[in-house]
N, C-alpha and C. Protein backbone atom coordinates (compact mmCIF):
# COMPACT_ATOMS: atom_id res chain seq x y z
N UNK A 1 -6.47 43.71 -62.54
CA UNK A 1 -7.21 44.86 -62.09
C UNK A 1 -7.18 44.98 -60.56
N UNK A 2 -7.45 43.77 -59.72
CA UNK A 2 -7.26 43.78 -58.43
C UNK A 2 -5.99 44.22 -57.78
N UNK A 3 -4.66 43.84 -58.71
CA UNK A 3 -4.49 43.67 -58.15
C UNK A 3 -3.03 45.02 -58.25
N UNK A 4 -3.62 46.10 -59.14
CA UNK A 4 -3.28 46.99 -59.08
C UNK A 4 -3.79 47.88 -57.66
N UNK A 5 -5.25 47.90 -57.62
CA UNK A 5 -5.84 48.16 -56.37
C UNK A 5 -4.83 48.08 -55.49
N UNK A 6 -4.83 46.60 -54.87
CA UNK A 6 -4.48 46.40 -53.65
C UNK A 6 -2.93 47.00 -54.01
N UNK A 7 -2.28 47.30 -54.51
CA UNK A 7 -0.80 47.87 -54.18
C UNK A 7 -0.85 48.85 -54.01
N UNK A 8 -2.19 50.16 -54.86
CA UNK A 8 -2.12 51.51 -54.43
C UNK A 8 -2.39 51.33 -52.83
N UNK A 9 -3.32 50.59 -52.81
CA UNK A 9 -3.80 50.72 -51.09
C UNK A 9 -2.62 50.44 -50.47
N UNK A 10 -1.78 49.59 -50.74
CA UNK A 10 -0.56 49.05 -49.88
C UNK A 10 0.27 50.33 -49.85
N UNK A 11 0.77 50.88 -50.93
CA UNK A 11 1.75 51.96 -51.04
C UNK A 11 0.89 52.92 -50.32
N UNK A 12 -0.37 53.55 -50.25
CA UNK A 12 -0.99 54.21 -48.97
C UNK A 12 -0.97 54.53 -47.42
N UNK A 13 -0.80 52.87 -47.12
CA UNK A 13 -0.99 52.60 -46.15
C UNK A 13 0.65 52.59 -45.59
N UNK A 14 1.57 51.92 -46.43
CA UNK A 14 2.99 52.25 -46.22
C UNK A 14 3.37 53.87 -45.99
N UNK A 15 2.89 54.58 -46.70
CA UNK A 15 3.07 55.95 -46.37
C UNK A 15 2.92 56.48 -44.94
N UNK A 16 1.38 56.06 -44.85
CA UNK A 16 0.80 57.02 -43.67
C UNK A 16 1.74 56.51 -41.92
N UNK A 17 1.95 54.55 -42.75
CA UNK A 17 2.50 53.77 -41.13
C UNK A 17 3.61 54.58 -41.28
N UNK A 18 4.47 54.64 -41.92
CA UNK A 18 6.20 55.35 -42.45
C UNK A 18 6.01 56.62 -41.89
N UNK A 19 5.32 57.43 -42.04
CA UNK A 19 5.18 59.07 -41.53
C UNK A 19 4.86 58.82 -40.02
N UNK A 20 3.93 58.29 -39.65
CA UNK A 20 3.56 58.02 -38.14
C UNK A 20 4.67 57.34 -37.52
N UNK A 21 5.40 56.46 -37.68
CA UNK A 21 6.68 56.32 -37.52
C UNK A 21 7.92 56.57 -37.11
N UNK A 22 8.21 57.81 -38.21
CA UNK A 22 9.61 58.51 -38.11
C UNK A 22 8.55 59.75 -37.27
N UNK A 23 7.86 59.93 -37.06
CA UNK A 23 7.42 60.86 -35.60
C UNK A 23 7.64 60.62 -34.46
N UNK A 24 6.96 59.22 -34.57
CA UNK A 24 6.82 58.98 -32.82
C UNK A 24 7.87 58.06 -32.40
N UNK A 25 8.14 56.82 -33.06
CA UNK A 25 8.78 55.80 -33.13
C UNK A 25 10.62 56.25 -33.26
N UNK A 26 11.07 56.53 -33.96
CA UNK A 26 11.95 56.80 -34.46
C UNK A 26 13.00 57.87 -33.28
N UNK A 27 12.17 58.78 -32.96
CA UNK A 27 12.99 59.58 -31.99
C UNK A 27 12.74 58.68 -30.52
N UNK A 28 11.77 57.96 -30.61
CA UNK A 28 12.22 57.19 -29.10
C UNK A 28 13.10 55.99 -29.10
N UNK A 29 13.77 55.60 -30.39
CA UNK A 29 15.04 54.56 -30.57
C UNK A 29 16.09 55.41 -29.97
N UNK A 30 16.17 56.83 -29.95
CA UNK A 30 17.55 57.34 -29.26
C UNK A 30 17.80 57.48 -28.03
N UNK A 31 16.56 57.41 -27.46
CA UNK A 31 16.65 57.75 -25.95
C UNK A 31 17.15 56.21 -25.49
N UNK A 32 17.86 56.48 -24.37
CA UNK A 32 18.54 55.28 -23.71
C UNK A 32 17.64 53.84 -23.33
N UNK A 33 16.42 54.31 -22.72
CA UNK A 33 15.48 53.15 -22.34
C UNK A 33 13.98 53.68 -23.12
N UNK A 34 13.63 53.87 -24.01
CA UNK A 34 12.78 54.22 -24.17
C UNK A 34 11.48 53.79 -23.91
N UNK A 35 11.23 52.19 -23.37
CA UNK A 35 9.97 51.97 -22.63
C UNK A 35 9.60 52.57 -21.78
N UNK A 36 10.40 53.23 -21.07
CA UNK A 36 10.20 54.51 -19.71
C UNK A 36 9.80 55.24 -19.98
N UNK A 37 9.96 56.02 -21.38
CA UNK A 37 9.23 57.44 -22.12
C UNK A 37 7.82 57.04 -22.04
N UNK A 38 7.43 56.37 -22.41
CA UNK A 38 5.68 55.81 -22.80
C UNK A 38 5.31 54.69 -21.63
N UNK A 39 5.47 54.96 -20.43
CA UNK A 39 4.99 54.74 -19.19
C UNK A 39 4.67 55.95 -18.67
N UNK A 40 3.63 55.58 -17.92
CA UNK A 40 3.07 57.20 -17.51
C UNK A 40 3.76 58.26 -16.74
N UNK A 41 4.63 57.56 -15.64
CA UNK A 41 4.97 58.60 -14.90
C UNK A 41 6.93 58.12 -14.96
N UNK A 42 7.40 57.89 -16.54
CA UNK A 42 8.08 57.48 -16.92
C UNK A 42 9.44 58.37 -17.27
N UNK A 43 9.03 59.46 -17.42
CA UNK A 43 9.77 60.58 -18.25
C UNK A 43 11.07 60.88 -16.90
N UNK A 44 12.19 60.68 -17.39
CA UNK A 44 13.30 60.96 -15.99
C UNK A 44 14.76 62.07 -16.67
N UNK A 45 13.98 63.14 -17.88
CA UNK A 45 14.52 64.04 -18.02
C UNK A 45 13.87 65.32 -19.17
N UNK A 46 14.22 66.28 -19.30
CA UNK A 46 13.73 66.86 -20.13
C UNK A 46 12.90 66.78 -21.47
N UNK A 47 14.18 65.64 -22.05
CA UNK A 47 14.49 65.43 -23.43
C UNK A 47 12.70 64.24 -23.41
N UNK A 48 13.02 63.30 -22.49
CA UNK A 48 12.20 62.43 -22.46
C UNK A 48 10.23 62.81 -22.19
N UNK A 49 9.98 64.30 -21.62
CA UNK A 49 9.19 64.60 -21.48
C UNK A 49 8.90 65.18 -23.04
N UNK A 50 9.70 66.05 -23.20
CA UNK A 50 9.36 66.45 -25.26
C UNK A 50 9.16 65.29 -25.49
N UNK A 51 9.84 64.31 -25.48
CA UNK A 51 9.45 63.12 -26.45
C UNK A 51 7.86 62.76 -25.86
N UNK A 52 7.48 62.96 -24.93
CA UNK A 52 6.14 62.11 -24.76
C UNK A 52 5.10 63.30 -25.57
N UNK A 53 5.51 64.51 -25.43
CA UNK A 53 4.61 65.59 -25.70
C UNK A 53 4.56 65.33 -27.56
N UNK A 54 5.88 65.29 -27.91
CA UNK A 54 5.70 65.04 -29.77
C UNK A 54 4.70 63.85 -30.29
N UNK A 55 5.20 62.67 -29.27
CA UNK A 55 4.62 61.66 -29.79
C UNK A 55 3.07 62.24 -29.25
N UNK A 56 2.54 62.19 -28.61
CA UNK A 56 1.15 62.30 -27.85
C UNK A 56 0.58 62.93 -29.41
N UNK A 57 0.98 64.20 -29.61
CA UNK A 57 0.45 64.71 -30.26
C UNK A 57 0.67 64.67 -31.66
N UNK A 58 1.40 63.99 -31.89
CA UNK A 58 1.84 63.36 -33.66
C UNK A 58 0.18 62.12 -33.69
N UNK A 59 0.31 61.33 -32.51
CA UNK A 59 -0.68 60.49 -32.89
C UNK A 59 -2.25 61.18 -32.66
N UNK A 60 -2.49 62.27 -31.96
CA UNK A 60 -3.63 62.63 -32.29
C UNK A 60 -3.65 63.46 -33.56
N UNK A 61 -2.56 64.25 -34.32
CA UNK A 61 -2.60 65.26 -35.26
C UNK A 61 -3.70 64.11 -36.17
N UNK A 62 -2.23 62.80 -36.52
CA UNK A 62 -3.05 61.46 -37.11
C UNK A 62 -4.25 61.12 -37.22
N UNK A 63 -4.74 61.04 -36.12
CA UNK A 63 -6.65 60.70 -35.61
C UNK A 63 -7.61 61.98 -36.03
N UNK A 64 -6.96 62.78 -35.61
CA UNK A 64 -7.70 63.77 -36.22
C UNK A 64 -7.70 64.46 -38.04
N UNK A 65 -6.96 63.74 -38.52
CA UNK A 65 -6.21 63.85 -40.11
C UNK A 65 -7.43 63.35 -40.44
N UNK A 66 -7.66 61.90 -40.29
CA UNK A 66 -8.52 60.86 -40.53
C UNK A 66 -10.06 61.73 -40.77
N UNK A 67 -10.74 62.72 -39.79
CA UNK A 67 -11.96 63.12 -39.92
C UNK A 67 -12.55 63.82 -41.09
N UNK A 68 -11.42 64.69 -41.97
CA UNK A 68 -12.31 64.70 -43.42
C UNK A 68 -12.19 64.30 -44.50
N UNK A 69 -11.80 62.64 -44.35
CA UNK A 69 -11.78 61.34 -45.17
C UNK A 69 -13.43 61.29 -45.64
N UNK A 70 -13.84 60.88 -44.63
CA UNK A 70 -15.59 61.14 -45.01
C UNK A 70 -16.32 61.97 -45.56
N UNK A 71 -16.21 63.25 -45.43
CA UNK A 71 -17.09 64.05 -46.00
C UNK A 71 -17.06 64.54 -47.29
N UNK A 72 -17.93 64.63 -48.05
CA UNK A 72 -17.97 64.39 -49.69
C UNK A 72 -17.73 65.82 -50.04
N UNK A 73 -16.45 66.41 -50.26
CA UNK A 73 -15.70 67.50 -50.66
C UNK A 73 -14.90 67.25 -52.12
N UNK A 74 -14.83 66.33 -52.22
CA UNK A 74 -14.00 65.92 -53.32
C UNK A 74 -12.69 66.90 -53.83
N UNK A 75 -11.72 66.78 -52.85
CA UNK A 75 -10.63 67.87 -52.74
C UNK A 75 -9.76 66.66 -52.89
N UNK A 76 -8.51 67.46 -53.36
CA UNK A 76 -7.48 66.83 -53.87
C UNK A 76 -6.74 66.07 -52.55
N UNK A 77 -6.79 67.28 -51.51
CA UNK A 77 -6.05 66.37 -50.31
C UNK A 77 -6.79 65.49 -49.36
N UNK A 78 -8.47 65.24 -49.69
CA UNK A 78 -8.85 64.84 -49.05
C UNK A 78 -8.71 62.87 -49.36
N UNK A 79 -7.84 62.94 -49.92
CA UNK A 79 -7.55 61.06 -50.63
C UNK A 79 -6.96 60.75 -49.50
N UNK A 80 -7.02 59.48 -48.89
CA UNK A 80 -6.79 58.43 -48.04
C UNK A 80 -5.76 59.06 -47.38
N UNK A 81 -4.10 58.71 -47.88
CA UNK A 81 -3.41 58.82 -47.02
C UNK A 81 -3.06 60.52 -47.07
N UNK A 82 -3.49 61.23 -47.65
CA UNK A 82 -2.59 62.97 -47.50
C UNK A 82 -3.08 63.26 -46.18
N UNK A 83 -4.44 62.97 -46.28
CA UNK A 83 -5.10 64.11 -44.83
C UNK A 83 -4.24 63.18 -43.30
N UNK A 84 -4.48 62.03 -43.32
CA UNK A 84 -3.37 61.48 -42.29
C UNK A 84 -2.13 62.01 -42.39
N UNK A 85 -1.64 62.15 -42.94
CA UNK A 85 0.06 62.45 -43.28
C UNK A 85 0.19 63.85 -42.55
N UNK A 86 -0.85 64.40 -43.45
CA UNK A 86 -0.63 66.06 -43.08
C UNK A 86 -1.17 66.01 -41.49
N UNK A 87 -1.78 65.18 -41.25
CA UNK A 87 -2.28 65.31 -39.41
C UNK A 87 -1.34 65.42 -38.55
N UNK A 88 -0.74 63.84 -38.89
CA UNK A 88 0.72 63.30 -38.29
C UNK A 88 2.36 64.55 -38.12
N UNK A 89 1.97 65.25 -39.38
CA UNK A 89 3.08 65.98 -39.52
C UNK A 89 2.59 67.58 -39.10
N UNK A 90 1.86 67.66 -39.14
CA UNK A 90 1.15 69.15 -38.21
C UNK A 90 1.41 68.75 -36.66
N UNK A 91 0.77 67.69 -36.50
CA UNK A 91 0.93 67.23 -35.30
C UNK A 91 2.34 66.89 -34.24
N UNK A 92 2.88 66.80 -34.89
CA UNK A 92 4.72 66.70 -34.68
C UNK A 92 5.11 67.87 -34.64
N UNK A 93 4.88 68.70 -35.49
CA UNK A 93 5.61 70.14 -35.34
C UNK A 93 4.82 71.13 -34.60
N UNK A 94 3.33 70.59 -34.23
CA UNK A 94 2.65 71.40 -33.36
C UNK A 94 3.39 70.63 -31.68
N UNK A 95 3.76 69.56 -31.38
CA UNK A 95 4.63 68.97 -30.33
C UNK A 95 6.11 69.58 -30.30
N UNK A 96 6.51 69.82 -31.23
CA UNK A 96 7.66 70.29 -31.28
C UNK A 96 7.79 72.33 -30.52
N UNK A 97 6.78 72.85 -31.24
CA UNK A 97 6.43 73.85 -30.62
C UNK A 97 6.06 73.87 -28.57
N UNK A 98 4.88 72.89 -28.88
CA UNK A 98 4.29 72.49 -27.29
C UNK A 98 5.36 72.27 -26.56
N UNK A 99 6.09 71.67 -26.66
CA UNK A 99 6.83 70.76 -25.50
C UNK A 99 7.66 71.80 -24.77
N UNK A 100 8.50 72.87 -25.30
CA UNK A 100 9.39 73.64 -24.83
C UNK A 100 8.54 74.72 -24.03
N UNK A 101 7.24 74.98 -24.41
CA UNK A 101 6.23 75.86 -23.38
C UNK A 101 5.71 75.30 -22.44
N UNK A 102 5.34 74.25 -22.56
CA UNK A 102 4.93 73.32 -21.20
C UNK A 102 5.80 72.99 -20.67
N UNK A 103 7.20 72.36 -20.66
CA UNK A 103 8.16 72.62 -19.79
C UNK A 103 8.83 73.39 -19.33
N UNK A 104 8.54 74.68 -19.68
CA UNK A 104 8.98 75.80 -19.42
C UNK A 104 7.93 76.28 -18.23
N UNK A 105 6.10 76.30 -18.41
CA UNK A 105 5.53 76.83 -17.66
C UNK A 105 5.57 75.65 -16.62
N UNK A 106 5.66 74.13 -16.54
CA UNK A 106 5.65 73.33 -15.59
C UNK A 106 7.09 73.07 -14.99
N UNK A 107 7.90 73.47 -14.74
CA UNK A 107 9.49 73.83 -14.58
C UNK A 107 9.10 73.37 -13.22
N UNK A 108 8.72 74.14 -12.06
CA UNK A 108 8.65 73.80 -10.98
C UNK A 108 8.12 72.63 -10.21
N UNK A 109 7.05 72.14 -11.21
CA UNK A 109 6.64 70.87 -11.31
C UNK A 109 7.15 69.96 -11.12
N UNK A 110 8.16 69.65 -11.88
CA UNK A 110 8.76 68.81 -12.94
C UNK A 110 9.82 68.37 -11.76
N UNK A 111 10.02 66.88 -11.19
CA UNK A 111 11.29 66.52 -10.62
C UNK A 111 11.06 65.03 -10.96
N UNK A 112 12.72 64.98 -11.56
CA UNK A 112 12.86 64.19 -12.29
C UNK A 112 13.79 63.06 -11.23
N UNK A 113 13.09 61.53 -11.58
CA UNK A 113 13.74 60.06 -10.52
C UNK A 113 15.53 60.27 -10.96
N UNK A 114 16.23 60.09 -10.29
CA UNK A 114 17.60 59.64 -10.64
C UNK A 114 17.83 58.14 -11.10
N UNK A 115 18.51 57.73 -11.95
CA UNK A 115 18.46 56.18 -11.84
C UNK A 115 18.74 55.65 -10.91
């Protein structure tokens, strides 16, 4: 009986880490140095500033997924891992949108270190 439990929870929790993941994680394996992306004043090209803007906001879509886990709605998507998932993945494609308008309106801003 337990120990059916603990595998739904496992296969849950595999989901939500797996989705949060191939968001944030996953597109910063392509960039050349990617510890530079996720340093603050790190970003030393376009591509690398979207990437901070997707991830930023993939992990809050996430955090904010999490808030109507609690409240007693008893809705189908409100089970453990959907409402994260769906955060994470709103949240990515709401970055995906963001990033090309904010670098667009911060253009003049924006000067990027040479290596």
């Amino acid at each position: 009986m337990w120990d059916v439990e603990i595998r739904g929870m496992a296969s849950a929790h595999a989901i939500v880490a797996s989705s949060i993941f191939m968001a944030t994680v996953m597109p910063a394996v392509f960039v050349e140095n990617f510890s530079r992306v996720f340093s603050r004043d790190g970003a030393m090209s376009v591509w690398d500033t979207s990437l901070q803007i997707t991830t930023g906001c993939s992990v809050i879509g996430a955090w904010l997924g999490a808030f109507p886990i609690p409240l007693d709605w008893d809705r189908p998507w409100q089970v453990w891992p959907i409402s994260c998932t769906l955060g994470a993945t709103t949240g990515f494609l709401t970055g995906l949108l963001a990033a090309p308008v904010w670098i667009h309106w911060h253009r003049k801003q924006l000067t990027y270190k040479l290596k």
